[in-house]
Every structure is written in structure tokens, then in C-alpha cells.
C-alpha atoms as a PDB file:
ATOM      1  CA  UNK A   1      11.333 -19.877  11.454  1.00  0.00           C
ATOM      2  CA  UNK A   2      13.067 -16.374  11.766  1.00  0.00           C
ATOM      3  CA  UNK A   3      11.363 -14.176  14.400  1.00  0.00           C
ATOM      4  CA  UNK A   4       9.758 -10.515  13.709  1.00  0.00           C
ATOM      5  CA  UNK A   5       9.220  -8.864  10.033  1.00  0.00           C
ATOM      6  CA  UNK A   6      10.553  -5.357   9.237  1.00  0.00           C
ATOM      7  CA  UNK A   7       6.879  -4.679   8.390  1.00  0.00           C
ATOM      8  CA  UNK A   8       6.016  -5.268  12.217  1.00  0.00           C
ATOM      9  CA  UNK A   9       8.677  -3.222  13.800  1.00  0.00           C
ATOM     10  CA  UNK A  10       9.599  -0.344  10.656  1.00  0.00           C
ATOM     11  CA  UNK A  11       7.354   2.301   9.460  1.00  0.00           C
ATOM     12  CA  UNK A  12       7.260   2.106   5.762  1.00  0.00           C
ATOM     13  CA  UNK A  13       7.655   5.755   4.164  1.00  0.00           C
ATOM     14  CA  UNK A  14       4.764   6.337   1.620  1.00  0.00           C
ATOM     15  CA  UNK A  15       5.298   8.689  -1.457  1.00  0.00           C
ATOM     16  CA  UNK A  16       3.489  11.174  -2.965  1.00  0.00           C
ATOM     17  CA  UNK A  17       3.217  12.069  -6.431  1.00  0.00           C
ATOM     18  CA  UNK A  18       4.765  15.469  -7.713  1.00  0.00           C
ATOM     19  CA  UNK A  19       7.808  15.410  -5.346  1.00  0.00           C
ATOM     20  CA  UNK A  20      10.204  17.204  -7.610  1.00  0.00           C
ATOM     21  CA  UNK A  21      10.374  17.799 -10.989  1.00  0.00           C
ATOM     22  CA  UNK A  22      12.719  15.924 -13.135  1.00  0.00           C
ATOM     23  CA  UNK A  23      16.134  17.582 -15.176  1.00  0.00           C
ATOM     24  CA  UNK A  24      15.183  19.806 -17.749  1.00  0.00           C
ATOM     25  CA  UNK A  25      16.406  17.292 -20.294  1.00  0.00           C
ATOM     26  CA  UNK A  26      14.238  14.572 -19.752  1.00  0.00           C
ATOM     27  CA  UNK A  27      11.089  16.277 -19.113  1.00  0.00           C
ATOM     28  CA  UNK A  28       9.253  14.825 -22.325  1.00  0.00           C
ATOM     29  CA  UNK A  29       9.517  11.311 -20.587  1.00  0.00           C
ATOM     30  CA  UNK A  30       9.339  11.757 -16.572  1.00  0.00           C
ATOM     31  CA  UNK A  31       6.595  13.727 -15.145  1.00  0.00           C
ATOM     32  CA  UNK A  32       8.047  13.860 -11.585  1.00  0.00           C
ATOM     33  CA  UNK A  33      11.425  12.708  -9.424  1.00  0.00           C
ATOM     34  CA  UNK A  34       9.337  10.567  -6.429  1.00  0.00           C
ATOM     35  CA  UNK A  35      12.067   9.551  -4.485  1.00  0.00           C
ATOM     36  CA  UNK A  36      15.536  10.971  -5.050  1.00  0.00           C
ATOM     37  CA  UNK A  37      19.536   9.694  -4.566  1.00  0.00           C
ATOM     38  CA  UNK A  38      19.792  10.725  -0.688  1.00  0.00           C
ATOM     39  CA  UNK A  39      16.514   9.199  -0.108  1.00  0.00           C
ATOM     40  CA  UNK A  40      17.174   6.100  -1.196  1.00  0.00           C
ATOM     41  CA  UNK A  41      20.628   5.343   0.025  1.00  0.00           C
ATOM     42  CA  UNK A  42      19.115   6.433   4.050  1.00  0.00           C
ATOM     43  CA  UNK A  43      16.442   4.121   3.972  1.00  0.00           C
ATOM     44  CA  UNK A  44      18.356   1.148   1.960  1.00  0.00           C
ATOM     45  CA  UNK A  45      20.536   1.965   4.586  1.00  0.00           C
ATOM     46  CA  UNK A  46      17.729   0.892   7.137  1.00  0.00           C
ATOM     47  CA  UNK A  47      16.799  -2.001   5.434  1.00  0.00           C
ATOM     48  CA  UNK A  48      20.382  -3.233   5.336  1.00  0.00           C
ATOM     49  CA  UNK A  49      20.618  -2.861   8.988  1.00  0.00           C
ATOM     50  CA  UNK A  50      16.988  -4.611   9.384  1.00  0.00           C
ATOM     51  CA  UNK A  51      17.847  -7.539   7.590  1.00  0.00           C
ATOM     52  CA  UNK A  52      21.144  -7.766   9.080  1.00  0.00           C
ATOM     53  CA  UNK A  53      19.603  -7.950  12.793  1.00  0.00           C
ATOM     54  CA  UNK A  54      17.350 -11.029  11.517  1.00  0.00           C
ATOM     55  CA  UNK A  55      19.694 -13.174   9.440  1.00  0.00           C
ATOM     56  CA  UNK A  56      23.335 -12.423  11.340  1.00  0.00           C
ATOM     57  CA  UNK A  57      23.137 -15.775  12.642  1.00  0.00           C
ATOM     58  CA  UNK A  58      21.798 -18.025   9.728  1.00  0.00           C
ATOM     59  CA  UNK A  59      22.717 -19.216   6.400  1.00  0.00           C
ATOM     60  CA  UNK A  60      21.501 -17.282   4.067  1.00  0.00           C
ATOM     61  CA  UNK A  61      20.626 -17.463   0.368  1.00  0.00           C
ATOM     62  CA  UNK A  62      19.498 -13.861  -1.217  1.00  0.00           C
ATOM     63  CA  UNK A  63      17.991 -14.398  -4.938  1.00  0.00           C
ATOM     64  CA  UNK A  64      17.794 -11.578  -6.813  1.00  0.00           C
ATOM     65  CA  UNK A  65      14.794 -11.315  -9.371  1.00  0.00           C
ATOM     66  CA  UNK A  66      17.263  -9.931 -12.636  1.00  0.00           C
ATOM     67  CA  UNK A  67      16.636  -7.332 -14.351  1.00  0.00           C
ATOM     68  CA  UNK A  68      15.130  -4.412 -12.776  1.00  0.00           C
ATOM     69  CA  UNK A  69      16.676  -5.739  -9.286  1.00  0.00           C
ATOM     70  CA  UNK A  70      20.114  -5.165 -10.157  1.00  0.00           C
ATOM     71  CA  UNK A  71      20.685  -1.368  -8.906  1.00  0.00           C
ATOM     72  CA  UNK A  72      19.112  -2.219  -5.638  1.00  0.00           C
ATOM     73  CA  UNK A  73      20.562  -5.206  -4.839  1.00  0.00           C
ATOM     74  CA  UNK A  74      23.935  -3.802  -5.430  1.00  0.00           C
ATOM     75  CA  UNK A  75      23.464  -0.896  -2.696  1.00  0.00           C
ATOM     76  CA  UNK A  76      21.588  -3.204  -0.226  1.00  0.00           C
ATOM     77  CA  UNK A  77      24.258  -6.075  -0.085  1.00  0.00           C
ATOM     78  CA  UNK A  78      26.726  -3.728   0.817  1.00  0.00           C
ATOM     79  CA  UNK A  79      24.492  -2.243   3.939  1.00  0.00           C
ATOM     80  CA  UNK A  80      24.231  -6.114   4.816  1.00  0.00           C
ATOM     81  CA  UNK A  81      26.857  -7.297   7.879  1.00  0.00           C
ATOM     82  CA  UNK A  82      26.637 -11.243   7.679  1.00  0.00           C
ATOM     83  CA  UNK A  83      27.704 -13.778   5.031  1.00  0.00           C
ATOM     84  CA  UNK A  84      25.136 -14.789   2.546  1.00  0.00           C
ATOM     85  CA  UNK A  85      25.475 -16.492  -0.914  1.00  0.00           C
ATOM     86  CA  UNK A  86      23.490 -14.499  -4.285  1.00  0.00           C
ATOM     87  CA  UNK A  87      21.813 -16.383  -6.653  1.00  0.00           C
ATOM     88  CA  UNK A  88      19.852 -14.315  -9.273  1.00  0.00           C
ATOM     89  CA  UNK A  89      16.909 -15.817 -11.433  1.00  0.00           C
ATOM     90  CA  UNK A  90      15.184 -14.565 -14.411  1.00  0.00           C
ATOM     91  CA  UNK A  91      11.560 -13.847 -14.158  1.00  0.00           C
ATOM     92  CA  UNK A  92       9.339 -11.770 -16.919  1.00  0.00           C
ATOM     93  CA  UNK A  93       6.288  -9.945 -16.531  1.00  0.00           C
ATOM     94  CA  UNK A  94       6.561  -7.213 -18.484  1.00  0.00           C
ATOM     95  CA  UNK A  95       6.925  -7.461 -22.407  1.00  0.00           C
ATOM     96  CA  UNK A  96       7.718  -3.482 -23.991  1.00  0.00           C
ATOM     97  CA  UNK A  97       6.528  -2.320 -20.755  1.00  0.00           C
ATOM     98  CA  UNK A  98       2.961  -3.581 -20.456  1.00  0.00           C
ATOM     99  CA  UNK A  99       2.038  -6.549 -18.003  1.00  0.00           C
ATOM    100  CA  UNK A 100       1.798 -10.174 -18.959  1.00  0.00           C
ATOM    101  CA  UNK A 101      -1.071 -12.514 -18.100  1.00  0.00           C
ATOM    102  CA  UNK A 102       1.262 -14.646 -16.212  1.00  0.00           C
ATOM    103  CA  UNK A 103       5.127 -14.351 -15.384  1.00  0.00           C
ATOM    104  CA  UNK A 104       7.619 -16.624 -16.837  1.00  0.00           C
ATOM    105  CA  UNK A 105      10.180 -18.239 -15.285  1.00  0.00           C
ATOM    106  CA  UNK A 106      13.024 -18.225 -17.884  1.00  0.00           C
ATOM    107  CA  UNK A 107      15.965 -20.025 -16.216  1.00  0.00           C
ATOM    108  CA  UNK A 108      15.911 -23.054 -13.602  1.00  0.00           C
ATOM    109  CA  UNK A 109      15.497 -22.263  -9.860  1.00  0.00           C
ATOM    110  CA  UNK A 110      18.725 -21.725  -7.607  1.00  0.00           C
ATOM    111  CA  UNK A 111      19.491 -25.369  -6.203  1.00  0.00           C
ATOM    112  CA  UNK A 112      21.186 -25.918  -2.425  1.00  0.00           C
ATOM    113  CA  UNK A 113      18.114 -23.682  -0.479  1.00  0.00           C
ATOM    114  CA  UNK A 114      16.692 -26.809   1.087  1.00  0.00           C
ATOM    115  CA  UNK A 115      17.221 -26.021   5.091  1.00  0.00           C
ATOM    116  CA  UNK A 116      18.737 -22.612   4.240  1.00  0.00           C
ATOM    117  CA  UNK A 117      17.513 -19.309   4.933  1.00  0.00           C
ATOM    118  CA  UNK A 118      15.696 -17.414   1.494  1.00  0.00           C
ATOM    119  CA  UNK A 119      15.957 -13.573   0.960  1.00  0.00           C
ATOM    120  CA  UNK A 120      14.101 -12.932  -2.157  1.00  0.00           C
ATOM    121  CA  UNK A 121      14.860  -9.702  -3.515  1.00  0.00           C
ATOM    122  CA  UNK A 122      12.614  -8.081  -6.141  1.00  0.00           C
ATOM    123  CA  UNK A 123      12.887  -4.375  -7.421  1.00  0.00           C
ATOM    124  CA  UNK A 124       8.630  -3.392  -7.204  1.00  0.00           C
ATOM    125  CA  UNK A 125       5.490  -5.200  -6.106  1.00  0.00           C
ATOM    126  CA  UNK A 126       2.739  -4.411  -7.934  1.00  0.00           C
ATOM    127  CA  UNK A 127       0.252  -7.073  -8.970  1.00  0.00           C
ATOM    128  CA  UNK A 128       2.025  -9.829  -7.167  1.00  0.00           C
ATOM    129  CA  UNK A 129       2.066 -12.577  -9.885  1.00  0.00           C
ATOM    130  CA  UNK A 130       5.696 -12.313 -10.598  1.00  0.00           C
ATOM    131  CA  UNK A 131       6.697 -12.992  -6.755  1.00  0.00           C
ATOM    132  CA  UNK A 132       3.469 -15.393  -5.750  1.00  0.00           C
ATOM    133  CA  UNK A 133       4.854 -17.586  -8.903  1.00  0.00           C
ATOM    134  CA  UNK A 134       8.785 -17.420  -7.741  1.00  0.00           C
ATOM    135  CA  UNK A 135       7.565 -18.003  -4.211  1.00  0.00           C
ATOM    136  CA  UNK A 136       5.411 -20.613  -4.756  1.00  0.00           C
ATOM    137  CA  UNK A 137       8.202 -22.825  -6.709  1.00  0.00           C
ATOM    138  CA  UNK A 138      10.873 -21.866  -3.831  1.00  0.00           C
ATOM    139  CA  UNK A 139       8.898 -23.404  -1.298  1.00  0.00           C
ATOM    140  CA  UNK A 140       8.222 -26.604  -2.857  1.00  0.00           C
ATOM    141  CA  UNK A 141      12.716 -26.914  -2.420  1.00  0.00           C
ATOM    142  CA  UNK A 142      11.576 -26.608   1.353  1.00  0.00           C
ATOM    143  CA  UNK A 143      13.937 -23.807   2.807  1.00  0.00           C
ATOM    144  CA  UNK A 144      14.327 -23.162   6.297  1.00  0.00           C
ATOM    145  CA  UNK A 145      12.340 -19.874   5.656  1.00  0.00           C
ATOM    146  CA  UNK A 146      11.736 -17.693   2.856  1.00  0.00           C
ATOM    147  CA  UNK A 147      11.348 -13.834   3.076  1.00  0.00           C
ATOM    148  CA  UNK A 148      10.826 -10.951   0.709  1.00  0.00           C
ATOM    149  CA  UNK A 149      12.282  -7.777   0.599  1.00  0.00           C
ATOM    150  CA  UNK A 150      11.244  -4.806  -2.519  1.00  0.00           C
ATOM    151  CA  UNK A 151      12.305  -1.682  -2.677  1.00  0.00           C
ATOM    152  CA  UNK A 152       8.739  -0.011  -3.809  1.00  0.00           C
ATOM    153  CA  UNK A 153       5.271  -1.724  -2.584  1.00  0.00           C
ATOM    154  CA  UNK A 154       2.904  -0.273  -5.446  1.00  0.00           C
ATOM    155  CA  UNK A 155      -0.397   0.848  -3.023  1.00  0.00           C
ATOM    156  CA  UNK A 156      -3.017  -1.667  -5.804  1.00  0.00           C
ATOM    157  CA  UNK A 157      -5.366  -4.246  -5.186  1.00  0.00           C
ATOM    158  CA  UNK A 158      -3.762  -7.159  -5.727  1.00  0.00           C
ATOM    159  CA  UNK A 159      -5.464 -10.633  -6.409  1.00  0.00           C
ATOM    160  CA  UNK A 160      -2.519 -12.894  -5.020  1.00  0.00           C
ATOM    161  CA  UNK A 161      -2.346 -12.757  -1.171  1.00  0.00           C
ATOM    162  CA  UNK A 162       1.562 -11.710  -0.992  1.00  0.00           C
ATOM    163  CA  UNK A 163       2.948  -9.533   1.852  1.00  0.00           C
ATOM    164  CA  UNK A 164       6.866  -8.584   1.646  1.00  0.00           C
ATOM    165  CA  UNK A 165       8.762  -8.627   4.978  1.00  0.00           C
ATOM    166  CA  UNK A 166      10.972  -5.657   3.995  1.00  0.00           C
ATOM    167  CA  UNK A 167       9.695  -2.703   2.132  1.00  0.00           C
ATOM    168  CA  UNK A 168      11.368   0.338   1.070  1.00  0.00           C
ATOM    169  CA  UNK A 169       8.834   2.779  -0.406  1.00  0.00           C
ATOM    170  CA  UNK A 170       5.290   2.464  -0.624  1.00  0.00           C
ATOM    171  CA  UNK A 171       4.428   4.477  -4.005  1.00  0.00           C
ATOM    172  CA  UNK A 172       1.595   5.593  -5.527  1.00  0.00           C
ATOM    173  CA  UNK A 173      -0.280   3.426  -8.720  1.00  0.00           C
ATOM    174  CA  UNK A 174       1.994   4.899 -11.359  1.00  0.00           C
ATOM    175  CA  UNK A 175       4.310   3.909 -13.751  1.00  0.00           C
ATOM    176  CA  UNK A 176       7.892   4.275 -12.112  1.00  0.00           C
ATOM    177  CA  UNK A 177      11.060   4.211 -13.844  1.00  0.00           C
ATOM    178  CA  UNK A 178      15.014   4.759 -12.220  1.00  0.00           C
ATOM    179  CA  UNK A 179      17.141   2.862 -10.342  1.00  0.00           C
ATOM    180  CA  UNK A 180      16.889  -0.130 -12.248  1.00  0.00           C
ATOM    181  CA  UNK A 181      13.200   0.431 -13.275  1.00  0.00           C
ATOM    182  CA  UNK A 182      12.667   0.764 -16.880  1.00  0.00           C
ATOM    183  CA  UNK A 183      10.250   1.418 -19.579  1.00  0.00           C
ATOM    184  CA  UNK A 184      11.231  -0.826 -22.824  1.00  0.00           C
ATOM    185  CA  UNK A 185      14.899  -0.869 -21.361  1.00  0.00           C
ATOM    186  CA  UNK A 186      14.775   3.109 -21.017  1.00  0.00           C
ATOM    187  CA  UNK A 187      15.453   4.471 -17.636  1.00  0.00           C
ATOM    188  CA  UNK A 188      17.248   2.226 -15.981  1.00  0.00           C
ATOM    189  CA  UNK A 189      20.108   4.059 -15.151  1.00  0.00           C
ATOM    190  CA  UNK A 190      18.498   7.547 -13.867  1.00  0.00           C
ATOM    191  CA  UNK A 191      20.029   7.697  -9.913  1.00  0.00           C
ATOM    192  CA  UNK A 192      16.180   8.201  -8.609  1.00  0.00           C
ATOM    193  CA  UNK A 193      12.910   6.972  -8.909  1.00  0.00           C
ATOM    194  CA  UNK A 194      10.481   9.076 -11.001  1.00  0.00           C
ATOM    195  CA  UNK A 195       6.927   8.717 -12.422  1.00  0.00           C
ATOM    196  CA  UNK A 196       6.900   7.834 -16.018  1.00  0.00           C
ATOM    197  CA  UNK A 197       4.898  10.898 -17.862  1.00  0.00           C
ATOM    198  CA  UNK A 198       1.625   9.119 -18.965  1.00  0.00           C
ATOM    199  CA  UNK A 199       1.488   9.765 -22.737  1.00  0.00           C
ATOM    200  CA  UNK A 200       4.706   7.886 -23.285  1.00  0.00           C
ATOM    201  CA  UNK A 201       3.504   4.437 -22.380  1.00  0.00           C
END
């Protein structure tokens, strides 16, 4: 079992609503730009060097939860100084942007993680389904240890006991879009997070 948590020894920045207001073009979609481009690239920068001091000396799978993940994971693997192997899997729990009951697993689980170190990687925790459900079928392959890292920890009540190891932003109970976040595969590609204006979705 891997020593410490970035939760124990890292202050996780909160964010408030109404940070900054978004480019005058897309103002009839975002209400507010929550966490911009510098932000984000000094505090992934953090969490790279967090996970780095925990896994440098183990063998290390990182699985990516696909879709939203994929702008994060990008920038965080290169803050990361060790080897690791990426697996990605396919998870849904949104459908046109409002939650499932339950998240589906649409692919087969990464194989060769039995006695190897886990980093999942997920993009937001909100309710918790979507990683309790991943987690829950990881274990039962019986890895050395398994860890999650997000970028934003929505501030909810949740009713899944699930506590990520490595948190970038704790955010406010809003719709967020940017940085890989979308809204019915809309806003993915925006270089910041922002809160989704409420009478679009």
C-alpha cells in the first residue's frame, strides 16, 4: 500500500462562482470563466509533482476515464517524472448532458493491473457513481493499490462513499464546461473551465 494521499499533505484550492466573465462571443452559453489557462497548468503542475513523489518507485498503470478526461490527462502525464503504462476505458453517465441512473461501462476493463499500481484518472467528481462503479470492478483484478486523481471535486452530497487522493479544484454545484468538459459535445475545447449559463441546459 502506497503511503500518504495528496489530500493529507496539499491544500485543495476551492472556486468561486463569477471569477471572470467569459469572451464576448460566447456569452449566450457560459455565464462565467471559473478557473482560467494559467491556473490550471500551476496547479496540474502540482499534482504532477505530487503523484510523481508517490509512484517514482512503482509500476504504475494510469486509466484514463475517455471522454471528458482527455485534455487533462494530456497536460498531467507530461508533469509526471516516472514510467507508467495508459490504459483508457469508456464509462457513460451523461446522455445529452443530463445524468444517468447508473453509469455504463462500455468497453472491457484494462487487463495486466493485478499486483500493479492503479492511477485512475477522471475529469470531475460529482455524484460519484461513475468512479464507485469503475472502482469497484478494478478492485475485484486485485491491484497492488488503486488511487484516484480528478481535476474538479464538485462540493455535492454524494450517496457513494468515494474520496479521490488527488484533487485539482474543488468547484462549486454548477454545470462546468472547458477543458475537456462538455455540454452535448459543446465546449470541449475552450482552454478554461467556465460555468455553463443555466438556461442552456
Amino acid at each position: 500500500m502506497i503511503r500518504g494521499t495528496s489530500e493529507a499533505r496539499d491544500r485543495v484550492p476551492p472556486v468561486g462562482r463569477r471569477t471572470s466573465p467569459p469572451p464576448e462571443a460566447l456569452r449566450g452559453e457560459i455565464a462565467s470563466v471559473l478557473i482560467g489557462p494559467s491556473r490550471l497548468r500551476r496547479r496540474i503542475a502540482q499534482m504532477g509533482a505530487r503523484i510523481t513523489a508517490d509512484y517514482s518507485d512503482k509500476e504504475v498503470v494510469v486509466i484514463a476515464l475517455l471522454n471528458g478526461t482527455l485534455v487533462f490527462l494530456a497536460d498531467l502525464i507530461r508533469t509526471m517524472d516516472f514510467p507508467f503504462r495508459i490504459e483508457t476505458l469508456r464509462v457513460s453517465s451523461y446522455s445529452g448532458g443530463t445524468p444517468d441512473s447508473s453509469p455504463r461501462i462500455r468497453e472491457d476493463l484494462p487487463r495486466r493491473i493485478r499486483g500493479r499500481h492503479v492511477l485512475v484518472v477522471d475529469d470531475i467528481l460529482d455524484t460519484g457513481r461513475t468512479l464507485a462503479a469503475v472502482t469497484r470492478r478494478l478492485r475485484q483484478a486485485r491491484p497492488a493499490s488503486l488511487r484516484i486523481c480528478v481535476l474538479l471535486d464538485k462540493t455535492i452530497p454524494r450517496s457513494v462513499d468515494i474520496r479521490p487522493d488527488y484533487v485539482g479544484f474543488r468547484v462549486p454545484d454548477v454545470f462546468v464546461v472547458g477543458y475537456g468538459l462538455d455540454f452535448a459535445e459543446r465546449h470541449r475545447n475552450l482552454p478554461f473551465v467556465a460555468e455553463l449559463r443555466a438556461d442552456t441546459h
